[in-house]
Protein backbone atom coordinates (compact mmCIF):
# COMPACT_ATOMS: atom_id res chain seq x y z
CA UNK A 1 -137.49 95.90 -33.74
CA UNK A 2 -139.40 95.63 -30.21
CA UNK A 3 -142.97 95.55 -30.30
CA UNK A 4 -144.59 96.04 -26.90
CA UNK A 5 -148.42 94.44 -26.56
CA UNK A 6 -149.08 95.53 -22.87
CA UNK A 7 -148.32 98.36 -20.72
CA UNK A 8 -149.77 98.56 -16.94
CA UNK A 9 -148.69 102.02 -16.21
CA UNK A 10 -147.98 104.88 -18.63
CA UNK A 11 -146.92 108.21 -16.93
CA UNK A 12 -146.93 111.58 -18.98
CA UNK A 13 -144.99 115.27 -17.72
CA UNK A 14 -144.94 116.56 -21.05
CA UNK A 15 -145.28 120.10 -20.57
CA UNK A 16 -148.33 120.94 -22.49
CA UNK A 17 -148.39 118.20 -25.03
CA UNK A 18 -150.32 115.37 -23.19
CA UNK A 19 -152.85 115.25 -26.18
CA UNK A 20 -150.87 115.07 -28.91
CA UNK A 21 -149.12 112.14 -27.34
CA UNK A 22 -151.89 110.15 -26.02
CA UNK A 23 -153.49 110.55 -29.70
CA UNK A 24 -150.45 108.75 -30.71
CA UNK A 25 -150.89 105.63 -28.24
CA UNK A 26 -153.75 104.10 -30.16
CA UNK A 27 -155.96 104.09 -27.04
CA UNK A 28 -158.26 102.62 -29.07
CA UNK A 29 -156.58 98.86 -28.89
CA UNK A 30 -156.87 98.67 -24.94
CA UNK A 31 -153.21 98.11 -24.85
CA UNK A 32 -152.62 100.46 -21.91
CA UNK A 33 -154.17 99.91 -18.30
CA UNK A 34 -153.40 103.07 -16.47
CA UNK A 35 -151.94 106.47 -17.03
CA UNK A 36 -150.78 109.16 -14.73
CA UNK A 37 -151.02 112.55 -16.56
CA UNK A 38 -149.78 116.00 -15.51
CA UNK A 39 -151.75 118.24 -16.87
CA UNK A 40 -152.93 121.84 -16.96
CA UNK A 41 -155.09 121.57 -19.50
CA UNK A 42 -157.56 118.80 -17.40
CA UNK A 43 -161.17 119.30 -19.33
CA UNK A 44 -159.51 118.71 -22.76
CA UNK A 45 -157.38 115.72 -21.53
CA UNK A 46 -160.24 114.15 -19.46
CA UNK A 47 -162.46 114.04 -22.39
CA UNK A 48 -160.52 112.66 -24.23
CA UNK A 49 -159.34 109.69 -21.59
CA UNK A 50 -163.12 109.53 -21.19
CA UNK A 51 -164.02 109.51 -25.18
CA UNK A 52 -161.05 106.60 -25.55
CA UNK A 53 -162.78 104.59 -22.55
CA UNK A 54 -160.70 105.49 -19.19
CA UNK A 55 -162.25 106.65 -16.59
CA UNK A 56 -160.42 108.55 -13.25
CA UNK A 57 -159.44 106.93 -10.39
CA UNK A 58 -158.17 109.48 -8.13
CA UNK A 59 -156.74 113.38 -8.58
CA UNK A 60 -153.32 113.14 -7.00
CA UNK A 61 -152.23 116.59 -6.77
CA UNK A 62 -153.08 119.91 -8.29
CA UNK A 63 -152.24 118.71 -12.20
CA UNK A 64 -151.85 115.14 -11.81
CA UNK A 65 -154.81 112.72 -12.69
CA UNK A 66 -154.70 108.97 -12.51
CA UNK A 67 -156.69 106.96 -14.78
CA UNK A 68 -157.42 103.48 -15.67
CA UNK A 69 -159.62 101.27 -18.55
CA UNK A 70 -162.87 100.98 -17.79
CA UNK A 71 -163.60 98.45 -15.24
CA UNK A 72 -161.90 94.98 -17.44
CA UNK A 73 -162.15 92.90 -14.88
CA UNK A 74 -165.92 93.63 -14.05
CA UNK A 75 -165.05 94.15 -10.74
CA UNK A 76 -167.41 96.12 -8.64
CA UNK A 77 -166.17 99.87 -7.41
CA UNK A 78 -167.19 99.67 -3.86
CA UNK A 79 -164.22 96.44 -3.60
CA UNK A 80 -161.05 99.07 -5.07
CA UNK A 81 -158.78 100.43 -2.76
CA UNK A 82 -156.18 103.04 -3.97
CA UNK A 83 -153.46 102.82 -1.40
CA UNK A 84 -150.41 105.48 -1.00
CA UNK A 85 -147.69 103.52 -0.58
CA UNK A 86 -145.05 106.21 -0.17
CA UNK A 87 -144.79 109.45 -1.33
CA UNK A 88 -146.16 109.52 -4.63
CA UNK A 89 -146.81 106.31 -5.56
CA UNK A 90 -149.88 104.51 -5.47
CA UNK A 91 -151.31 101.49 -6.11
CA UNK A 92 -155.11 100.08 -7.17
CA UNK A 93 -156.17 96.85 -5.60
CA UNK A 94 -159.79 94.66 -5.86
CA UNK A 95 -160.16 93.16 -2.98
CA UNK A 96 -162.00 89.72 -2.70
CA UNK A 97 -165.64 90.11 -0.46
């Protein structure tokens, strides 16, 4: 059996059934850093990210929403930087002073 501790990015296009399936990640743990959700539905999801301690990064397009874990490194929001690096992907940096 595998057992994965970490993930850094977990994407969802589920069609409808984003909450069921992040109820099922154990948010709780802190095991995830970031999800990218497609949703319709964003007030119910967003609480709940929220409620489970995420907080949003950026809206990327109409229904997708990227998130991360509340600040773990303590680093201060004015030193991120989302960058596009090509058509839909992105990534977050902290960058040093």
């Amino acid at each position: 059996m595998h057992s994965i501790n970490n993930v850094d990015l977990l994407s969802l296009d589920v069609e409808g059934n984003e909450l069921a399936i992040l109820e099922g990640c154990s948010l709780e743990k802190g095991h995830i850093k970031n999800i990218l959700v497609e949703t319709s539905d964003y007030k119910t999801i967003n609480d709940y990210l929220i409620n489970s301690g995420y907080f949003l990064i950026k809206k990327l397009s109409g229904h997708d929403y990227l998130y991360s874990l509340k600040n773990p490194l303590k680093i201060p929001k004015k030193f991120w930087k989302l960058t596009k690096t090509s058509t839909q992907s992105y990534v977050m940096c902290a960058f040093s002073c």
